[in-house]
PDB file of N, CA and C in Angstrom:
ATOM      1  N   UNK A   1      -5.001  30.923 -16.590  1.00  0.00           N
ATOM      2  CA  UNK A   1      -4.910  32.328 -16.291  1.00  0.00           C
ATOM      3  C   UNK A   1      -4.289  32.462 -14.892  1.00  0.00           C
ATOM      4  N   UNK A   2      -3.302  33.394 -14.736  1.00  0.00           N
ATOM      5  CA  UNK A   2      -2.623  33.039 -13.571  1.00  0.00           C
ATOM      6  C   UNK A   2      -3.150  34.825 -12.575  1.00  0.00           C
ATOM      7  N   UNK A   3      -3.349  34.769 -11.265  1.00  0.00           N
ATOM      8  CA  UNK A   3      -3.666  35.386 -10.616  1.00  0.00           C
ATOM      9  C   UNK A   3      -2.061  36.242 -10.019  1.00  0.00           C
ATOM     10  N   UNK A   4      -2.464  37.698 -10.091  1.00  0.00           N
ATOM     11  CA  UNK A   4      -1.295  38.414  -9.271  1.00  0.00           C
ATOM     12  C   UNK A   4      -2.305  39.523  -8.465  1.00  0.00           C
ATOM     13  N   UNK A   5      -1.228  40.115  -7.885  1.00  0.00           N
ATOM     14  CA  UNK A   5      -1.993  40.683  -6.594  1.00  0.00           C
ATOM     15  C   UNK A   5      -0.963  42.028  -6.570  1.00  0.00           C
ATOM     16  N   UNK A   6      -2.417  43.118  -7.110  1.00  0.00           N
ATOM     17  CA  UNK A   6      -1.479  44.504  -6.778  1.00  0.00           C
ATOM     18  C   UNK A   6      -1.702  45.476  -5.167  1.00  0.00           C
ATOM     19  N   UNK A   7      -0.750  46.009  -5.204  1.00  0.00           N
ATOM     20  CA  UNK A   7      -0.805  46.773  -4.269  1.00  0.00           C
ATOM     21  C   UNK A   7      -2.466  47.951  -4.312  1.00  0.00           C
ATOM     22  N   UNK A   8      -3.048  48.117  -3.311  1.00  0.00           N
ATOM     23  CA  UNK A   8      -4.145  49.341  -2.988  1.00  0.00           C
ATOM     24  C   UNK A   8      -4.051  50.152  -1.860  1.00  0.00           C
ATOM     25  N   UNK A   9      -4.060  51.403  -2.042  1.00  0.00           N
ATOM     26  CA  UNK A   9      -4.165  51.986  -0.906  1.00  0.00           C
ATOM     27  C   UNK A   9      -5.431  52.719  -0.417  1.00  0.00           C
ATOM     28  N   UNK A  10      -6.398  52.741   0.105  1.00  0.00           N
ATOM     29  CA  UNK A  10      -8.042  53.258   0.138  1.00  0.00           C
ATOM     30  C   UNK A  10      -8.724  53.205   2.195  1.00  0.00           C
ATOM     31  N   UNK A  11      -8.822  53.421   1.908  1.00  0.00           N
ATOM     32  CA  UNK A  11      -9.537  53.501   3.401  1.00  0.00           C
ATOM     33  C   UNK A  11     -10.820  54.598   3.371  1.00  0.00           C
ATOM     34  N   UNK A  12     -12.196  53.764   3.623  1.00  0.00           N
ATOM     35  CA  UNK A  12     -13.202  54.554   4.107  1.00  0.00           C
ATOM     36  C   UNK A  12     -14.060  53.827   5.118  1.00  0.00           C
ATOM     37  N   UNK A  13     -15.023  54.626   5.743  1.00  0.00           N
ATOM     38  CA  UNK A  13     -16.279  54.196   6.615  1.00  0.00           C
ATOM     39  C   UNK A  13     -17.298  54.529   5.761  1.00  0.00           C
ATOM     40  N   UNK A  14     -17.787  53.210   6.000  1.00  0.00           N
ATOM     41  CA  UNK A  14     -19.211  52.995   5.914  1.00  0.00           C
ATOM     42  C   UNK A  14     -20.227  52.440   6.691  1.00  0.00           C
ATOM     43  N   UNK A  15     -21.737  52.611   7.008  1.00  0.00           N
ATOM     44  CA  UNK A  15     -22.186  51.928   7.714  1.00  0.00           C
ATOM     45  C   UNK A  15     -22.984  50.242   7.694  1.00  0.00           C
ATOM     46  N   UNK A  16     -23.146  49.533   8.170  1.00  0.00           N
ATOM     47  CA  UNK A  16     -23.515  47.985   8.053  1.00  0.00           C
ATOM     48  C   UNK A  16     -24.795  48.338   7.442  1.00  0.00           C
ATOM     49  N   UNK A  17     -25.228  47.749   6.186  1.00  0.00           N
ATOM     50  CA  UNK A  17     -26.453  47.386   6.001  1.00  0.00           C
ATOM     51  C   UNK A  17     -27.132  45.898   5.671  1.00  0.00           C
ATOM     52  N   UNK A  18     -28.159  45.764   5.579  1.00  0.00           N
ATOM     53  CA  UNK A  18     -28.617  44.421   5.487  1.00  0.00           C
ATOM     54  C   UNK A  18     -30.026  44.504   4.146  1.00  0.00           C
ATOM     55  N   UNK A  19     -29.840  43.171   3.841  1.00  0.00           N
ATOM     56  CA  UNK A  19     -31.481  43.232   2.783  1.00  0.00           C
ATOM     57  C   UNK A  19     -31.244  41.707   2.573  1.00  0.00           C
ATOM     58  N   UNK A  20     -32.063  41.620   1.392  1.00  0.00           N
ATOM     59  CA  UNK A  20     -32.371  39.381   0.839  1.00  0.00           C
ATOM     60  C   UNK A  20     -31.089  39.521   0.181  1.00  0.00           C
ATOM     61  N   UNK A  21     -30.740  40.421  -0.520  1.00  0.00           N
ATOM     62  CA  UNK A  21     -29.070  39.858  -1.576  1.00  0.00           C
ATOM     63  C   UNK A  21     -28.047  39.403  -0.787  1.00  0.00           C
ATOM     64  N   UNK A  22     -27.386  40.585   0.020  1.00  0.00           N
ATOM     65  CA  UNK A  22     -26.812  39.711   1.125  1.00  0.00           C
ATOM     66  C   UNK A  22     -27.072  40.097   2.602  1.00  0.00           C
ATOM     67  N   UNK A  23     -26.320  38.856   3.675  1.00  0.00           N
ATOM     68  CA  UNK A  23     -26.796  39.060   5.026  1.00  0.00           C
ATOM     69  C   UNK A  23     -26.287  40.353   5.571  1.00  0.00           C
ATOM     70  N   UNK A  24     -24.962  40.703   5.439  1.00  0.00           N
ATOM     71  CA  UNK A  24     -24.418  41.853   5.606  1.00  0.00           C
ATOM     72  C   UNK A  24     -23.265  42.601   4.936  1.00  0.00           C
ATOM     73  N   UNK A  25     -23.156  43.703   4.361  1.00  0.00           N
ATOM     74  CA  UNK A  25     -22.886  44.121   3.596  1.00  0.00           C
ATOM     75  C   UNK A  25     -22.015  45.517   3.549  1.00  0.00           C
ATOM     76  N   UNK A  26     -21.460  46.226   3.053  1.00  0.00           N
ATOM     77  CA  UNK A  26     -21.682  47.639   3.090  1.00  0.00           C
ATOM     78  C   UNK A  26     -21.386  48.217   1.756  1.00  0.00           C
ATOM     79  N   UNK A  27     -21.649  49.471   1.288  1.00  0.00           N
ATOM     80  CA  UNK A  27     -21.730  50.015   0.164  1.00  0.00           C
ATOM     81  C   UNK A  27     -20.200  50.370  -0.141  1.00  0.00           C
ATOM     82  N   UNK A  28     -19.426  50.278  -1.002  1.00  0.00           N
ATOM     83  CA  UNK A  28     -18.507  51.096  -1.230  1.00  0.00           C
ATOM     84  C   UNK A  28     -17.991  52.452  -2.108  1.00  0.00           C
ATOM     85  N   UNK A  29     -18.131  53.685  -1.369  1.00  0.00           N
ATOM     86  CA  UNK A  29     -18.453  54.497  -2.298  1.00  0.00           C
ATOM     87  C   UNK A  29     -17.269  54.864  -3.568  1.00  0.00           C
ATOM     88  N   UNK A  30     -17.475  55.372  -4.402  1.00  0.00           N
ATOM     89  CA  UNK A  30     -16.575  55.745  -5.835  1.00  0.00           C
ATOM     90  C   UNK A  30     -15.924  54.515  -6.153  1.00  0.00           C
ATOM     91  N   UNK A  31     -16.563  53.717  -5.938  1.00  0.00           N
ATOM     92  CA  UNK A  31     -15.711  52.295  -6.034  1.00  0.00           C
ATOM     93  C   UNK A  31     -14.939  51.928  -7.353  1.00  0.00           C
ATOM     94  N   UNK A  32     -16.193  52.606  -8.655  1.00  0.00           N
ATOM     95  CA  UNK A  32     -15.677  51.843  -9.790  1.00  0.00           C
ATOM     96  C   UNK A  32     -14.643  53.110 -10.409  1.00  0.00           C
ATOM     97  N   UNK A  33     -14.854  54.219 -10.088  1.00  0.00           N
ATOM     98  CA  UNK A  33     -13.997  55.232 -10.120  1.00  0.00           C
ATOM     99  C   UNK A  33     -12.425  54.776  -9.841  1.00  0.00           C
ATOM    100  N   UNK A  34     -12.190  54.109  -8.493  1.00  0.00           N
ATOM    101  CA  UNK A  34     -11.522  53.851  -7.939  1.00  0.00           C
ATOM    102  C   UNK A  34     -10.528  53.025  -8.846  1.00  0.00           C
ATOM    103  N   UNK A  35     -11.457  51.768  -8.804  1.00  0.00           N
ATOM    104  CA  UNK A  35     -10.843  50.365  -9.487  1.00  0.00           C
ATOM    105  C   UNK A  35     -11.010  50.380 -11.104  1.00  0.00           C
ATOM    106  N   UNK A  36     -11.453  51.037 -11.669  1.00  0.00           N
ATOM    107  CA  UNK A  36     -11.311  51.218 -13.049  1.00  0.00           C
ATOM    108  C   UNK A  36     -12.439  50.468 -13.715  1.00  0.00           C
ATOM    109  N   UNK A  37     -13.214  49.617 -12.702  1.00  0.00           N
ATOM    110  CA  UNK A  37     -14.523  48.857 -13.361  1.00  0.00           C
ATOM    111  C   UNK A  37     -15.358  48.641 -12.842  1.00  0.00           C
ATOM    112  N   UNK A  38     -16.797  48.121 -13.594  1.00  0.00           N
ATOM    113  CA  UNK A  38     -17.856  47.797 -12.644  1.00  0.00           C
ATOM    114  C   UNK A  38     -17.950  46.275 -12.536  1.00  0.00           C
ATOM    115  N   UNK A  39     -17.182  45.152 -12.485  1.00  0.00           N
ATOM    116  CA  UNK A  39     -17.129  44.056 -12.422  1.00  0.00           C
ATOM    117  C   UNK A  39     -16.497  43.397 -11.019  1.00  0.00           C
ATOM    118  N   UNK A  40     -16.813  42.082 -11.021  1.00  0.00           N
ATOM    119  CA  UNK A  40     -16.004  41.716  -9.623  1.00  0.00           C
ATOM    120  C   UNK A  40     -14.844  41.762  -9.238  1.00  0.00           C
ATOM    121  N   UNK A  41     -14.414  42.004  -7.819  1.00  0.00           N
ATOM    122  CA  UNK A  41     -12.870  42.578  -7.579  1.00  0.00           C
ATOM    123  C   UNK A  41     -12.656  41.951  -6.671  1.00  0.00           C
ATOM    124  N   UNK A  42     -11.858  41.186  -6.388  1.00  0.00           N
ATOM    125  CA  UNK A  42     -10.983  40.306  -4.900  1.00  0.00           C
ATOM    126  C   UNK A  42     -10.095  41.486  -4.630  1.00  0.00           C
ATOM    127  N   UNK A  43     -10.365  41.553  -3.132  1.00  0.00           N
ATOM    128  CA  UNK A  43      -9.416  43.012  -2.483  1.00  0.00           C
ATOM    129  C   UNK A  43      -9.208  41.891  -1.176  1.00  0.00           C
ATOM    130  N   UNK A  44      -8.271  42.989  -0.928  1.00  0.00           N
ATOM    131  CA  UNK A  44      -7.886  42.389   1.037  1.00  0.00           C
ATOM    132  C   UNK A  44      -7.360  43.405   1.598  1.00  0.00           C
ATOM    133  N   UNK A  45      -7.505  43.527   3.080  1.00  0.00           N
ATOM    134  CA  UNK A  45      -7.569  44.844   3.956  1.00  0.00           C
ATOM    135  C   UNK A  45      -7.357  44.297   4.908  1.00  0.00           C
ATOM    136  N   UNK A  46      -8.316  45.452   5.922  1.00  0.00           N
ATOM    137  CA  UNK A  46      -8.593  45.418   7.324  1.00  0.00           C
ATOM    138  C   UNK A  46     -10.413  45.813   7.352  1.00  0.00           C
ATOM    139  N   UNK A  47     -11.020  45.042   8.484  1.00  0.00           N
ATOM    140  CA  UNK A  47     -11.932  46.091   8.820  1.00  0.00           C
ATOM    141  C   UNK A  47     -11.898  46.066  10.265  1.00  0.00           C
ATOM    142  N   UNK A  48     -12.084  47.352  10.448  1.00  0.00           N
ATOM    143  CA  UNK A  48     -11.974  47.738  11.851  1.00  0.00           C
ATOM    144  C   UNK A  48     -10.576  47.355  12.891  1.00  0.00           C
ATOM    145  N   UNK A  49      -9.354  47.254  11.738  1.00  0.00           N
ATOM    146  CA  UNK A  49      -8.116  46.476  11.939  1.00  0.00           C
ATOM    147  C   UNK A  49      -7.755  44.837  12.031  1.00  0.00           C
ATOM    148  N   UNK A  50      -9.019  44.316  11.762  1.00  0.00           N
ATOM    149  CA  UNK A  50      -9.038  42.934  11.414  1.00  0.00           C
ATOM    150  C   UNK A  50      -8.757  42.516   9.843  1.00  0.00           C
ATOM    151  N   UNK A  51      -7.594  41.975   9.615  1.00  0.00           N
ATOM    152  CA  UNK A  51      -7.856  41.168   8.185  1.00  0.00           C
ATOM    153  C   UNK A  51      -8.358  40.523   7.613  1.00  0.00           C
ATOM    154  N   UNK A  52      -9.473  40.369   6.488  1.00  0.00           N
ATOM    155  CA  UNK A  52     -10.159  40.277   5.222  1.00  0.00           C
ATOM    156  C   UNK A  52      -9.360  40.123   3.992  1.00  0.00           C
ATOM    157  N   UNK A  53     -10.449  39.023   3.388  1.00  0.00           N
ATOM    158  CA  UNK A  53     -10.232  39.264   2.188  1.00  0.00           C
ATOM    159  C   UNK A  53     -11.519  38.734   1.357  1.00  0.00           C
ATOM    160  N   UNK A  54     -11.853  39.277   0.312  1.00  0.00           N
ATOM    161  CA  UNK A  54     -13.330  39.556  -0.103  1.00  0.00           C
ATOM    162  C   UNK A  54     -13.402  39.802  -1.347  1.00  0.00           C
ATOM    163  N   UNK A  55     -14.436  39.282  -2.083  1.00  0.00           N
ATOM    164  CA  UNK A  55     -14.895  40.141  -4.028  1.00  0.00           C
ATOM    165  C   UNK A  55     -15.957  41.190  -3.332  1.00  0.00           C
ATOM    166  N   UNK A  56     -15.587  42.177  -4.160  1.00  0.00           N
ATOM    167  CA  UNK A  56     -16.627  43.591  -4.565  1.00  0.00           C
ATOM    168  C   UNK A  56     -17.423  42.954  -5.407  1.00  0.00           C
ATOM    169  N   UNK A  57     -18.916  42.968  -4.926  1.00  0.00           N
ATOM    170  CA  UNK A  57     -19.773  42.564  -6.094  1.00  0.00           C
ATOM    171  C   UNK A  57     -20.445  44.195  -6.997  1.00  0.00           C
ATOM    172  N   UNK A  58     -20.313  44.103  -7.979  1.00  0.00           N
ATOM    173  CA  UNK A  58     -21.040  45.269  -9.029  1.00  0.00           C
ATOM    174  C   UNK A  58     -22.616  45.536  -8.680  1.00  0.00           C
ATOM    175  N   UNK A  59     -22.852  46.436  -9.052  1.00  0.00           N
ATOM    176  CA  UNK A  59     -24.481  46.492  -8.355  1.00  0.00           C
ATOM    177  C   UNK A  59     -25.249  47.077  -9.391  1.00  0.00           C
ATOM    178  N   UNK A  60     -24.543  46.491 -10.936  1.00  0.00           N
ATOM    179  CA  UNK A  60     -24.816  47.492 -12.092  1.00  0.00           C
ATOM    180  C   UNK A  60     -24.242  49.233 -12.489  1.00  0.00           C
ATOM    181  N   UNK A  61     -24.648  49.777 -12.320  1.00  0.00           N
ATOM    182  CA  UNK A  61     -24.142  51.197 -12.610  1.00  0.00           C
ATOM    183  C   UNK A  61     -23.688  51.884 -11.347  1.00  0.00           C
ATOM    184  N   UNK A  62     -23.589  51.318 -10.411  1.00  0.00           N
ATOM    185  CA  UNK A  62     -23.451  51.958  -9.021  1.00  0.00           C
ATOM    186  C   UNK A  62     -22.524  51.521  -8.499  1.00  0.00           C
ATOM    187  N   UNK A  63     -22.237  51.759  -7.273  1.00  0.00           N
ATOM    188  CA  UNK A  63     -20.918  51.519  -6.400  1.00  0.00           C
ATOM    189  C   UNK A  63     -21.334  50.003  -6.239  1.00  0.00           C
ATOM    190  N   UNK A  64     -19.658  49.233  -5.886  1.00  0.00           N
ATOM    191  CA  UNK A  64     -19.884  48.260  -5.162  1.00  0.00           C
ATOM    192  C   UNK A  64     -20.349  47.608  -4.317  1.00  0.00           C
ATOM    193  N   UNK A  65     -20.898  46.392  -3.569  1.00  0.00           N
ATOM    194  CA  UNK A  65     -21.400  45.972  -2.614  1.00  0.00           C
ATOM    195  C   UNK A  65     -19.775  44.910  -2.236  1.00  0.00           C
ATOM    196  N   UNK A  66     -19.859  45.467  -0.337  1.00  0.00           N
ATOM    197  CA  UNK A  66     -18.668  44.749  -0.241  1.00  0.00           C
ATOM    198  C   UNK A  66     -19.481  43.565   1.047  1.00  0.00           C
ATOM    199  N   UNK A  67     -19.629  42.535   0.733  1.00  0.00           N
ATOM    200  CA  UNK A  67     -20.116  41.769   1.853  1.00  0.00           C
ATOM    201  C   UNK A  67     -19.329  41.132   2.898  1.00  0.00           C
ATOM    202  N   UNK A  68     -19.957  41.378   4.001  1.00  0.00           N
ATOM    203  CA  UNK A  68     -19.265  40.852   5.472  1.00  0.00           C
ATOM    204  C   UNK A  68     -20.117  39.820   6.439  1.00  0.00           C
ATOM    205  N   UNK A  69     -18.946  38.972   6.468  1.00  0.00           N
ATOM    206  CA  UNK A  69     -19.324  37.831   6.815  1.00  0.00           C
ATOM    207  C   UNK A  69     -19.578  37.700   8.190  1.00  0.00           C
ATOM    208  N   UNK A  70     -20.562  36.921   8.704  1.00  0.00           N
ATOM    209  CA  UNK A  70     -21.206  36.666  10.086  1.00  0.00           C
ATOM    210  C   UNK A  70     -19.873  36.772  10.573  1.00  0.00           C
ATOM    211  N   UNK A  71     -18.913  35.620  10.385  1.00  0.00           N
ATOM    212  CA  UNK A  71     -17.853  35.809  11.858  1.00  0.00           C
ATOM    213  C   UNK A  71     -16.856  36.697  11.298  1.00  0.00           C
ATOM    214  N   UNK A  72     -16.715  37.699  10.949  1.00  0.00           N
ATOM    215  CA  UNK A  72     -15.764  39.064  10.941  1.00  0.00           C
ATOM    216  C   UNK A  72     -17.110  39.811  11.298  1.00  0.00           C
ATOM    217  N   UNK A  73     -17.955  40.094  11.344  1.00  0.00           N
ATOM    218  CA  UNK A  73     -19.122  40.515  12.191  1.00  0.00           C
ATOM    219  C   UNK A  73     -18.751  40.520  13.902  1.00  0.00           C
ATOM    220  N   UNK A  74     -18.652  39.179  14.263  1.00  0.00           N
ATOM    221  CA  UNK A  74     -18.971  38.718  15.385  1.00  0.00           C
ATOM    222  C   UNK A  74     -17.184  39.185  15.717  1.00  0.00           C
ATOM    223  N   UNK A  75     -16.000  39.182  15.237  1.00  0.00           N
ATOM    224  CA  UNK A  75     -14.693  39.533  15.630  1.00  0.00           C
ATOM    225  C   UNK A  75     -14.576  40.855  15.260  1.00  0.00           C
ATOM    226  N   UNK A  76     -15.567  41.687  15.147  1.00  0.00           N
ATOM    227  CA  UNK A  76     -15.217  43.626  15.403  1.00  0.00           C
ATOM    228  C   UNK A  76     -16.482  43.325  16.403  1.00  0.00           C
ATOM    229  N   UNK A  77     -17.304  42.621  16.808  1.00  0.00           N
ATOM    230  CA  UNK A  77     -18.763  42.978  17.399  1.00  0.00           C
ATOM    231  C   UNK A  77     -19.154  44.427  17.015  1.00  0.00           C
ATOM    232  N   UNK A  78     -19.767  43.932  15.696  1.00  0.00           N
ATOM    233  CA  UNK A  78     -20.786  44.932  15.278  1.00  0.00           C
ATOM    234  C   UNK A  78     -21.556  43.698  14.426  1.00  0.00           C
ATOM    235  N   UNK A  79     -23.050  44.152  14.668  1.00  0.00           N
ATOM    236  CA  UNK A  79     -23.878  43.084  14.011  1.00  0.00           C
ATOM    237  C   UNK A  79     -25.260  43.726  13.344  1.00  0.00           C
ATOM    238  N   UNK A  80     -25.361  45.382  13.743  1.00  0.00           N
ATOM    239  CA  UNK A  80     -26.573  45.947  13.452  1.00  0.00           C
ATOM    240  C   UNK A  80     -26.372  47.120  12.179  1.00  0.00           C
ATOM    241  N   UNK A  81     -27.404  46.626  11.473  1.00  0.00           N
ATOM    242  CA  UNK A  81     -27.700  47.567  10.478  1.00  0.00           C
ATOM    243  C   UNK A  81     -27.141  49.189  11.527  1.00  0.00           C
ATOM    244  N   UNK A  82     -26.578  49.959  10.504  1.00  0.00           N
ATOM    245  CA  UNK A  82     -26.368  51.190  10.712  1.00  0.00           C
ATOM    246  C   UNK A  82     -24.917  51.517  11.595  1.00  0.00           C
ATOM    247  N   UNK A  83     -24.341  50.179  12.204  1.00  0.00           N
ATOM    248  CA  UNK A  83     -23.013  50.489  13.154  1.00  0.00           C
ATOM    249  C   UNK A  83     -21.991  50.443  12.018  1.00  0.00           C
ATOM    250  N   UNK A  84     -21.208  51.806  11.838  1.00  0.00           N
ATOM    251  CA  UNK A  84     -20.127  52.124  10.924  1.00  0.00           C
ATOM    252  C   UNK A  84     -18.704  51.266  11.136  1.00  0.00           C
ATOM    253  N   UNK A  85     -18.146  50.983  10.319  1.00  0.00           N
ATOM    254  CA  UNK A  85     -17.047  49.962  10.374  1.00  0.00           C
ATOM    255  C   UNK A  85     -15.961  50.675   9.367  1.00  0.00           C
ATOM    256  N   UNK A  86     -14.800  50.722  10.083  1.00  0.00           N
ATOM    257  CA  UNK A  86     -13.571  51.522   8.732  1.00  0.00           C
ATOM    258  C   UNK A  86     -12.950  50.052   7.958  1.00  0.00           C
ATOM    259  N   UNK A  87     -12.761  50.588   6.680  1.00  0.00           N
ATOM    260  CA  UNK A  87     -11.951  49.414   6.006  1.00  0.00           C
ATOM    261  C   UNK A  87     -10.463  50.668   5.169  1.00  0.00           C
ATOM    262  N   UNK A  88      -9.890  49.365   4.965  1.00  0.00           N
ATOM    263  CA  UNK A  88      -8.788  50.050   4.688  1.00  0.00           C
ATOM    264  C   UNK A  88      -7.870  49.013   3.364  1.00  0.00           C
ATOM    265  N   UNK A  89      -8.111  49.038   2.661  1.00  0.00           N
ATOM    266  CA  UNK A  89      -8.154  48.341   1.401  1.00  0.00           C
ATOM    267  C   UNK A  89      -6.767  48.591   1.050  1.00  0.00           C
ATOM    268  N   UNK A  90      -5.810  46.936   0.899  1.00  0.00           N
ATOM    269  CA  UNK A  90      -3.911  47.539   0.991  1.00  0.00           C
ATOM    270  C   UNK A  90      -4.260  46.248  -0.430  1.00  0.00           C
ATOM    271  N   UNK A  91      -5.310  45.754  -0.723  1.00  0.00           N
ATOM    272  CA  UNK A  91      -4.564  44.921  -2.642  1.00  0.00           C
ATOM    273  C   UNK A  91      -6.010  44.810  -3.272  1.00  0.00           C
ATOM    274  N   UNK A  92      -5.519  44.033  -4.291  1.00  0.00           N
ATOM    275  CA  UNK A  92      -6.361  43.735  -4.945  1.00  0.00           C
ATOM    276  C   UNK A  92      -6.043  42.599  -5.686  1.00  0.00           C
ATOM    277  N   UNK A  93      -6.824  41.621  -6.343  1.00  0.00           N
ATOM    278  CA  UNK A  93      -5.921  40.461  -7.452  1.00  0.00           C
ATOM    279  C   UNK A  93      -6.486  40.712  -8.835  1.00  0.00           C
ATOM    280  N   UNK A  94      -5.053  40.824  -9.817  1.00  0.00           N
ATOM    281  CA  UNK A  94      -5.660  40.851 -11.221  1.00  0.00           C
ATOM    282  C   UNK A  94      -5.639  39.564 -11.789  1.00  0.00           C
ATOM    283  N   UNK A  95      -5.994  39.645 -12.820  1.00  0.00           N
ATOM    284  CA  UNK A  95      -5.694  38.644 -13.858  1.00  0.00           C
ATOM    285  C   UNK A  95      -5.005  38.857 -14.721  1.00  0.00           C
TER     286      UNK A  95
END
């Protein structure tokens, strides 16, 4: 199965949250609206003008969970539940 990579254009804020699923996280709202499903999604962006690249995990019937990793944490310095971070979502990869 060979991987391609479409173009996205999206940008929102959300704020950092934390729990046991993952260390840090943030919600993404209308997500499956967005992407056409509730299944996993490899995207790549910016957050906070830093480049990423990441799977949307499904959260069942609800928006995505987009998780952020300790060191893109530590390269916007934001590390606390509740400090808002913009992302700006330019692909995605299909199959």
């Amino acid at each position: 199965m060979s991987t391609t990579t479409a173009p996205l254009d999206h940008t929102f804020t959300a704020p950092l949250q934390r729990d046991g699923a993952f260390a840090t996280f943030v919600t993404m709202p209308d997500s499956a609206e967005l992407l056409g499903t509730r299944r996993a999604v490899k995207i790549g962006g910016t957050i906070d003008g830093h480049r990423f690249e990441a799977a949307l995990m499904p959260s069942g019937n609800g928006p995505h969970w987009l998780p952020v990793r300790a060191s893109l944490c530590k390269l916007i310095g934001k590390h606390h539940a509740g400090e808002r971070v913009e992302f700006h979502l330019d692909r995605r990869s299909t199959h």
